[in-house]
PDB file of N, CA and C in Angstrom:
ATOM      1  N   UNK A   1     -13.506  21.558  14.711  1.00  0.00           N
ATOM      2  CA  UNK A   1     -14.051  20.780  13.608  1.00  0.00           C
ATOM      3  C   UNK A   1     -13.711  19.302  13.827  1.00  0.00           C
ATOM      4  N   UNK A   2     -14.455  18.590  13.785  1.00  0.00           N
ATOM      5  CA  UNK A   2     -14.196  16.882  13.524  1.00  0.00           C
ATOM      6  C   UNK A   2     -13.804  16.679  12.750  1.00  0.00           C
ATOM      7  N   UNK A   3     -12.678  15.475  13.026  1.00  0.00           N
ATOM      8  CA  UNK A   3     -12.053  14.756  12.003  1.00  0.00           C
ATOM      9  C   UNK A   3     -12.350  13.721  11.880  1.00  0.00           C
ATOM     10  N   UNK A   4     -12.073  13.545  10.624  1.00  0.00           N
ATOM     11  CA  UNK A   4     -12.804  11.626   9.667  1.00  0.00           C
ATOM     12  C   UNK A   4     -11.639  10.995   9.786  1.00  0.00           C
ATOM     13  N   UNK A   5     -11.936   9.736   9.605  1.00  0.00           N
ATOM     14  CA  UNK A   5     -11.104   8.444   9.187  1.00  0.00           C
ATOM     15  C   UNK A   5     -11.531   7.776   8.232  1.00  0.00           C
ATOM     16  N   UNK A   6     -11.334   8.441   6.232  1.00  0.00           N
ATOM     17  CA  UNK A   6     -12.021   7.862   5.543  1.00  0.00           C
ATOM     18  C   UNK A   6     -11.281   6.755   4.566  1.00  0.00           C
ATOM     19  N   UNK A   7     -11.872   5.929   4.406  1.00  0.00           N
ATOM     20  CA  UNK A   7     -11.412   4.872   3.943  1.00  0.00           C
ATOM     21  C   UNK A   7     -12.595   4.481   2.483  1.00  0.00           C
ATOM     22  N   UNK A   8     -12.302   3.811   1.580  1.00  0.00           N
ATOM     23  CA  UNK A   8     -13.105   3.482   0.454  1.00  0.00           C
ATOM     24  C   UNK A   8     -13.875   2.824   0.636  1.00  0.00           C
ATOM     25  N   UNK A   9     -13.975   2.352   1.622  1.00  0.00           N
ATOM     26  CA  UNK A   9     -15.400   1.003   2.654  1.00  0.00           C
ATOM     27  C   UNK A   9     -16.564   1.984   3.201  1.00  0.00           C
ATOM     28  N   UNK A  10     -15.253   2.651   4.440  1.00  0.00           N
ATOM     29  CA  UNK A  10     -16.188   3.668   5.530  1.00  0.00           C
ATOM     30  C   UNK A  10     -15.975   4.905   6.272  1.00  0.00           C
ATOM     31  N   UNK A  11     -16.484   5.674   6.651  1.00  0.00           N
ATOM     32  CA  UNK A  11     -16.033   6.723   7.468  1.00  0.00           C
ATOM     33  C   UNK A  11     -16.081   6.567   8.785  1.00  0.00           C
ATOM     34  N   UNK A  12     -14.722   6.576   9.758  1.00  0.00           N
ATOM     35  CA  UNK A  12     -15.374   6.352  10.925  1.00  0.00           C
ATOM     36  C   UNK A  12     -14.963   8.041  11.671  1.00  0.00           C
ATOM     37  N   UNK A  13     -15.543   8.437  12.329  1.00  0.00           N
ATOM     38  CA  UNK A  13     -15.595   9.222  12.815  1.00  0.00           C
ATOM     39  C   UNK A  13     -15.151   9.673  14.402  1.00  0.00           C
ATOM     40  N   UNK A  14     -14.667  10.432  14.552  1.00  0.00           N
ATOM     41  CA  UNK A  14     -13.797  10.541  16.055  1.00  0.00           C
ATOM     42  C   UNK A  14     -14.461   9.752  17.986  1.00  0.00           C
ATOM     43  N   UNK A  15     -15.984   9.813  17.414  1.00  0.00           N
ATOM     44  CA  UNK A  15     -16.645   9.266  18.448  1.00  0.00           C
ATOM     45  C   UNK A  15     -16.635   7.553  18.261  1.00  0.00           C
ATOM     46  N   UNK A  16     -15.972   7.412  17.726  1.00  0.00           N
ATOM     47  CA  UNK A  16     -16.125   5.546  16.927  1.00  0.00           C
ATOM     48  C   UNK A  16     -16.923   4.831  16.014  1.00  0.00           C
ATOM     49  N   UNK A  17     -18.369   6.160  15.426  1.00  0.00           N
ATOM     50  CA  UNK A  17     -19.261   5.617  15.128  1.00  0.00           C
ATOM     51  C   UNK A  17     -18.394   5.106  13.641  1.00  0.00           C
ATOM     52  N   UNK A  18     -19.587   4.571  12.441  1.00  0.00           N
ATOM     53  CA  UNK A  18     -19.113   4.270  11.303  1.00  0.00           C
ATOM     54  C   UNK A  18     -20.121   4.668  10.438  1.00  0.00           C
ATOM     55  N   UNK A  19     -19.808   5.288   9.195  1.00  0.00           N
ATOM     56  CA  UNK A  19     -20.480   5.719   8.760  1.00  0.00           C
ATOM     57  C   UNK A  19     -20.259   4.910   7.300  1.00  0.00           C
ATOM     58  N   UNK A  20     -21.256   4.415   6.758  1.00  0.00           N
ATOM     59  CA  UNK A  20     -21.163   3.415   5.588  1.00  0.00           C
ATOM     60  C   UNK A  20     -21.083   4.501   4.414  1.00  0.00           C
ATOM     61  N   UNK A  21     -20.390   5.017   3.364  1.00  0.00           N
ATOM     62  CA  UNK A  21     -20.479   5.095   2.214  1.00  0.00           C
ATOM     63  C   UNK A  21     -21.081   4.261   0.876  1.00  0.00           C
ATOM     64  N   UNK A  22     -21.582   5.201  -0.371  1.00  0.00           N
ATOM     65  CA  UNK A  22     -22.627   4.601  -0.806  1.00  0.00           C
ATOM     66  C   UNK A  22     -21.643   3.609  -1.589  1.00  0.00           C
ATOM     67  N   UNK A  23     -20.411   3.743  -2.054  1.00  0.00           N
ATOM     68  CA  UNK A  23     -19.574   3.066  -2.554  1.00  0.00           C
ATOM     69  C   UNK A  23     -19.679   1.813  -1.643  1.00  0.00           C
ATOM     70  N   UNK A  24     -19.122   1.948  -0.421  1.00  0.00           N
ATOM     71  CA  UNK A  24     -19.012   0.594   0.467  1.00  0.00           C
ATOM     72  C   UNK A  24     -20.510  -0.397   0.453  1.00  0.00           C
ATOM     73  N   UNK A  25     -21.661   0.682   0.530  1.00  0.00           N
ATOM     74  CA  UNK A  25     -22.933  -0.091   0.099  1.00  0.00           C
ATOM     75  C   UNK A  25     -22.696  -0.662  -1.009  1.00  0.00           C
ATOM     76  N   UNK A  26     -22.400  -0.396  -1.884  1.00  0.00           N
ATOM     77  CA  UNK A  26     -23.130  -1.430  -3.341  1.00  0.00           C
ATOM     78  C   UNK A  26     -21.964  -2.275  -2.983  1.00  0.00           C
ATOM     79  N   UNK A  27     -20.898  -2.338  -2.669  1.00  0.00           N
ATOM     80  CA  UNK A  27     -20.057  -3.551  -2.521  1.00  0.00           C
ATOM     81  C   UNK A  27     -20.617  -4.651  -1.571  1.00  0.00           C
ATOM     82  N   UNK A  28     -21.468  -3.954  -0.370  1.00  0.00           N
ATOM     83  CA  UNK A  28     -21.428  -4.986   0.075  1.00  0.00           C
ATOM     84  C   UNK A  28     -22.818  -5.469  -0.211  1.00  0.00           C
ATOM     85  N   UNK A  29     -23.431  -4.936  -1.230  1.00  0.00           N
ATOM     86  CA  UNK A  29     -24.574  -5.304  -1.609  1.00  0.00           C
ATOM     87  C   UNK A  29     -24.227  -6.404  -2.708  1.00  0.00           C
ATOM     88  N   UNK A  30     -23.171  -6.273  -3.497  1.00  0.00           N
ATOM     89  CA  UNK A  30     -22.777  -6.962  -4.114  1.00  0.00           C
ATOM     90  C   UNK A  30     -22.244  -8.682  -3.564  1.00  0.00           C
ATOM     91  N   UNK A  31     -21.904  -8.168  -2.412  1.00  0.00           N
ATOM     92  CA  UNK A  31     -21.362  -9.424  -1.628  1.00  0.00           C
ATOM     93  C   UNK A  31     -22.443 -10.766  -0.529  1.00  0.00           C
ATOM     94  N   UNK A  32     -23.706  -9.458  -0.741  1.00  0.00           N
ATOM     95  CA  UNK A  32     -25.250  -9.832   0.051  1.00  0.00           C
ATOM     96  C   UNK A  32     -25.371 -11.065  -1.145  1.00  0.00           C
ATOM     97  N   UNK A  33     -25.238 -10.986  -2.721  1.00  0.00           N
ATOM     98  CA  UNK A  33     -25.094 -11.530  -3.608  1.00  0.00           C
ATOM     99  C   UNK A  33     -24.756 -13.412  -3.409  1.00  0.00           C
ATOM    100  N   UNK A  34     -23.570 -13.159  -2.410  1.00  0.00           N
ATOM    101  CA  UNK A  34     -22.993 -14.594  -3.051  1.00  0.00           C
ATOM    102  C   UNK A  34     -23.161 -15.202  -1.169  1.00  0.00           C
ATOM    103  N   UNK A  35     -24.374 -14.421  -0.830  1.00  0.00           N
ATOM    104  CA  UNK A  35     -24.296 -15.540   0.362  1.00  0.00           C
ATOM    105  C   UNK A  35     -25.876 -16.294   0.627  1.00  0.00           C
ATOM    106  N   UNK A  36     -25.407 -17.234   0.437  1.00  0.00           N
ATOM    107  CA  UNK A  36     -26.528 -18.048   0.665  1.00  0.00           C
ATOM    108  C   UNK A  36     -28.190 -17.877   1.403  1.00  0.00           C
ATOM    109  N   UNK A  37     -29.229 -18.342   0.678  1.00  0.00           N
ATOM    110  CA  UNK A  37     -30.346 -17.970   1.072  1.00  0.00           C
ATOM    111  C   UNK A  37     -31.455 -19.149   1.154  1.00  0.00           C
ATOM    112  N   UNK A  38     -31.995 -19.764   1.648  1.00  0.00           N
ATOM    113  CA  UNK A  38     -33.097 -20.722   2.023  1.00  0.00           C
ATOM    114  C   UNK A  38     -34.425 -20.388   1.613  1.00  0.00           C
ATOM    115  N   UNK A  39     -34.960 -21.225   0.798  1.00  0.00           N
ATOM    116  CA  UNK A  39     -36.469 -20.776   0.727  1.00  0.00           C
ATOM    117  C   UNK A  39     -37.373 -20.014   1.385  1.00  0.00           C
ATOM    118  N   UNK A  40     -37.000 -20.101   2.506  1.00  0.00           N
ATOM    119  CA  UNK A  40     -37.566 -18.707   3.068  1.00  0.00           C
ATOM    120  C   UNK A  40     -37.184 -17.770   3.418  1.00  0.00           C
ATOM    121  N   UNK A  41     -36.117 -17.179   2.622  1.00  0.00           N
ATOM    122  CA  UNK A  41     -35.694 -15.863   3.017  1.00  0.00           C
ATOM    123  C   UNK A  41     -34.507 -15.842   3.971  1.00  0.00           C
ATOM    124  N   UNK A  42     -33.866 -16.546   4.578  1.00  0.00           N
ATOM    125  CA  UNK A  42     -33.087 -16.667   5.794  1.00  0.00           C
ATOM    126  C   UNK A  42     -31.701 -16.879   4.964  1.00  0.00           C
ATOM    127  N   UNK A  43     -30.898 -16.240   5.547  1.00  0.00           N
ATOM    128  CA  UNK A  43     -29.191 -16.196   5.244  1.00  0.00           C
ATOM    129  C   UNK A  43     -28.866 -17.386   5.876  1.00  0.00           C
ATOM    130  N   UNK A  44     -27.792 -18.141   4.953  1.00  0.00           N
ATOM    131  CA  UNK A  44     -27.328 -19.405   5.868  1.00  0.00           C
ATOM    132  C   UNK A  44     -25.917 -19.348   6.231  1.00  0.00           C
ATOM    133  N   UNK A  45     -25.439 -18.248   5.871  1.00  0.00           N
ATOM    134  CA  UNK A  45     -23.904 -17.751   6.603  1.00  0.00           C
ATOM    135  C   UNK A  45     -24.145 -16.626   7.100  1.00  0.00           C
ATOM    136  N   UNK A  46     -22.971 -15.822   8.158  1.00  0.00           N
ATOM    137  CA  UNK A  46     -23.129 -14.487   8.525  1.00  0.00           C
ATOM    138  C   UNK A  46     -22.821 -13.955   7.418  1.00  0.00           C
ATOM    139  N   UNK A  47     -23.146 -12.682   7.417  1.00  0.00           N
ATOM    140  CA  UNK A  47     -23.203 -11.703   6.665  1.00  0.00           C
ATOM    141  C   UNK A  47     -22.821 -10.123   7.407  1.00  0.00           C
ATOM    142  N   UNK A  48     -21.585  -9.930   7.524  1.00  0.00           N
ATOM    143  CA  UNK A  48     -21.229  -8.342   8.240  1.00  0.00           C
ATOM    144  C   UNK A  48     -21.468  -8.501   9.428  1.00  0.00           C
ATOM    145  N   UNK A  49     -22.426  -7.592   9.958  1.00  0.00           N
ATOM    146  CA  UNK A  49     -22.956  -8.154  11.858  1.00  0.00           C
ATOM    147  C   UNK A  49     -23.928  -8.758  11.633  1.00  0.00           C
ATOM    148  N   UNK A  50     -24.422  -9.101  10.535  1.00  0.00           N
ATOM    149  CA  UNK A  50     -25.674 -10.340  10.929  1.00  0.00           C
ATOM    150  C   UNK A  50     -25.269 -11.285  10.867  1.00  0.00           C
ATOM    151  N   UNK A  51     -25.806 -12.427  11.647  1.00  0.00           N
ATOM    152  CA  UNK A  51     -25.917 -13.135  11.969  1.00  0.00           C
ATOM    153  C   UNK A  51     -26.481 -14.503  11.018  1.00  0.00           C
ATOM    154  N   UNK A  52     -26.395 -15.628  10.576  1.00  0.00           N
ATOM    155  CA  UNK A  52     -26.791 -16.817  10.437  1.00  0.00           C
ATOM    156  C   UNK A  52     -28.343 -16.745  10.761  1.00  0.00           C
ATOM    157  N   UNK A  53     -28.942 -17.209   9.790  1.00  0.00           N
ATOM    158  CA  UNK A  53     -30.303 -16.760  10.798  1.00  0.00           C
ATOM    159  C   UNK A  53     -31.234 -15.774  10.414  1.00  0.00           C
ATOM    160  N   UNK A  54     -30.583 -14.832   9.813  1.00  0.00           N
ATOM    161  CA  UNK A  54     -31.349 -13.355   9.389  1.00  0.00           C
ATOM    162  C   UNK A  54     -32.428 -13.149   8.371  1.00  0.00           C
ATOM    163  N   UNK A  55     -33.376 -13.050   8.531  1.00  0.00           N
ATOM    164  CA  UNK A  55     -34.126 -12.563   7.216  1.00  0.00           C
ATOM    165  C   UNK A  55     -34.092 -11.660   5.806  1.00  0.00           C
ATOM    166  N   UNK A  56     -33.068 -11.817   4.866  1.00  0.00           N
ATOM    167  CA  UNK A  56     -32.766 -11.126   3.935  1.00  0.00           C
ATOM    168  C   UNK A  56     -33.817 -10.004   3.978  1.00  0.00           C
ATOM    169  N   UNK A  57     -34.696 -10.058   3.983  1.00  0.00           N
ATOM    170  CA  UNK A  57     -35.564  -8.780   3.921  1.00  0.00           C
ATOM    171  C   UNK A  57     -35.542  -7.846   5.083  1.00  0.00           C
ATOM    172  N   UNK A  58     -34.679  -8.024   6.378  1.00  0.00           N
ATOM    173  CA  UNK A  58     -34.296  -7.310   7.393  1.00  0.00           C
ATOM    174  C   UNK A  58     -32.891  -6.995   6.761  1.00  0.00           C
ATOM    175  N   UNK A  59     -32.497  -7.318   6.406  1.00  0.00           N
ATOM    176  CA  UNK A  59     -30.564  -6.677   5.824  1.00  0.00           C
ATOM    177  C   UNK A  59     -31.463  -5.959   4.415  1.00  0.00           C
ATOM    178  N   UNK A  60     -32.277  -5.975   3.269  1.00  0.00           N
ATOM    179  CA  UNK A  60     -32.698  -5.521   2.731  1.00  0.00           C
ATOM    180  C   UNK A  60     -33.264  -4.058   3.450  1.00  0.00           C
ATOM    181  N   UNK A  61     -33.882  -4.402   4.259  1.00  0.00           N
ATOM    182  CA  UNK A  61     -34.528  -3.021   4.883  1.00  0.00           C
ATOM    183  C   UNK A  61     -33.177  -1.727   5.592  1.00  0.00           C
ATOM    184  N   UNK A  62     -32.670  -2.267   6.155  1.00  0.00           N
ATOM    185  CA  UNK A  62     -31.462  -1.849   6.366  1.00  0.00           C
ATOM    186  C   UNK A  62     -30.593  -1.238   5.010  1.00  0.00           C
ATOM    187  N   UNK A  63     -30.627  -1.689   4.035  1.00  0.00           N
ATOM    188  CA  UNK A  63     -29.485  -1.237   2.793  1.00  0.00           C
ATOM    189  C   UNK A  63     -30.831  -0.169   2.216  1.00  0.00           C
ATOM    190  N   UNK A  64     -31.914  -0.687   2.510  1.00  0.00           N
ATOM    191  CA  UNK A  64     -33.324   0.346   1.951  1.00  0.00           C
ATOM    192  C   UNK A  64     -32.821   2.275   2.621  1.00  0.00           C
ATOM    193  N   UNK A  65     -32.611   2.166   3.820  1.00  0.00           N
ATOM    194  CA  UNK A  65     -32.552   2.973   4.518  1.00  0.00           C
ATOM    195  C   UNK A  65     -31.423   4.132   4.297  1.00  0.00           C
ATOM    196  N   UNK A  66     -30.346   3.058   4.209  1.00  0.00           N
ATOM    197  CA  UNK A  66     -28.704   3.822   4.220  1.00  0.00           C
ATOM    198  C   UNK A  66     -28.349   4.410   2.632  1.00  0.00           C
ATOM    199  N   UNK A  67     -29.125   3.679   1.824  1.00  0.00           N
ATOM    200  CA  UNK A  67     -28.627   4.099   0.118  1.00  0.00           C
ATOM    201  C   UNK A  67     -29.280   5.014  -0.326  1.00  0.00           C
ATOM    202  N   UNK A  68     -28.612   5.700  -0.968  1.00  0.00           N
ATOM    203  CA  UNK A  68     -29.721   6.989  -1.871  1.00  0.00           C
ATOM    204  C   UNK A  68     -30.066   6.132  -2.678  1.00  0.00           C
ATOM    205  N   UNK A  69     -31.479   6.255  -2.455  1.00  0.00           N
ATOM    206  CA  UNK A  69     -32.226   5.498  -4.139  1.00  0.00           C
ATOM    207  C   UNK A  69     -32.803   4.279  -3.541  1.00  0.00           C
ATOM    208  N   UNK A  70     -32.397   3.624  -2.230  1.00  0.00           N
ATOM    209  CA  UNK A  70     -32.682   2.332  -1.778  1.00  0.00           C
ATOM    210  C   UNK A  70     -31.981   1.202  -2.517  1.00  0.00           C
ATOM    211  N   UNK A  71     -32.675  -0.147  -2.021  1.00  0.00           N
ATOM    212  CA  UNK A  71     -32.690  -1.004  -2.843  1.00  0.00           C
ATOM    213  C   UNK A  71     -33.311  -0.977  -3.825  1.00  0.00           C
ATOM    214  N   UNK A  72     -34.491  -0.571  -4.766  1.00  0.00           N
ATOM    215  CA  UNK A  72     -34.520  -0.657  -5.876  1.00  0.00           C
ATOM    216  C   UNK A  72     -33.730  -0.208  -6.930  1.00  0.00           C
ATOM    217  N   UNK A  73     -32.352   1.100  -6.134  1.00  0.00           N
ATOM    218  CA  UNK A  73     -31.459   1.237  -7.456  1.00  0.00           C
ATOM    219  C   UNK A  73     -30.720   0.229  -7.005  1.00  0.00           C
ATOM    220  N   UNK A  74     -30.497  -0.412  -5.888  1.00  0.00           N
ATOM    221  CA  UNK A  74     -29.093  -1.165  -5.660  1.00  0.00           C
ATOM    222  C   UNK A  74     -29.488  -2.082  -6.827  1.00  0.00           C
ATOM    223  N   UNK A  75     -30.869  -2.540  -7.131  1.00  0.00           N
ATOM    224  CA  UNK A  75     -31.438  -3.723  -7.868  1.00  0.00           C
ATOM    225  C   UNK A  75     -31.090  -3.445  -9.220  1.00  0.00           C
ATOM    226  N   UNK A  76     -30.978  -2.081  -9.764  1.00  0.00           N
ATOM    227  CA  UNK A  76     -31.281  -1.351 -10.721  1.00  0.00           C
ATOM    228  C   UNK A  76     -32.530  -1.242 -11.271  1.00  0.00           C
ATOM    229  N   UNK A  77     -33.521  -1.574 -10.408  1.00  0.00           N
ATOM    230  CA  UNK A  77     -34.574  -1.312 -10.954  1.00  0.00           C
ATOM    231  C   UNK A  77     -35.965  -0.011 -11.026  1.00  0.00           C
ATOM    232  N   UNK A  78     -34.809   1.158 -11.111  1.00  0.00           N
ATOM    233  CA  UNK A  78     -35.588   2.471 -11.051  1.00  0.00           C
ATOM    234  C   UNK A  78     -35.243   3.359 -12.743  1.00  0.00           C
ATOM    235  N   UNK A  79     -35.086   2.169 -13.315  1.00  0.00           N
ATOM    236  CA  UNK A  79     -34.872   2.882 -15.062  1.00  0.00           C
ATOM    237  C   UNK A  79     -36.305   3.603 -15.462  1.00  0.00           C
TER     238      UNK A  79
END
């Protein structure tokens, strides 16, 4: 049986991968929050492994993927 390495962020798992928890998502969705954004969509600090540079709607698509519910619950907007 495999063993975890779980932590309140992430799970990493014996092969090194990491496995994001939905807890660690909304935090760091919360933290997507206070970083800066340019009229067009572009992050103006890093953000986790992205990069300076990034298209919020590519780190959006990404948190779309990994969350139950997507971003529209991260938004809360599935009432």
């Amino acid at each position: 049986m495999a063993e975890f390495v779980q932590s309140k962020m992430k799970v990493i798992k014996p092969d090194g991968a990491i496995l994001v928890t939905p807890e660690s998502l909304e935090t760091f969705w919360s933290e997507l929050g206070d970083i800066p954004v340019n009229d067009d969509g572009i992050i103006q600090e890093s953000f986790l492994w992205w990069s300076k540079g990034t298209d919020r709607e590519d780190i959006w698509h990404w948190f779309d993927e990994k969350y139950p519910g997507g971003v529209i619950k991260l938004m809360g907007l599935n009432d």
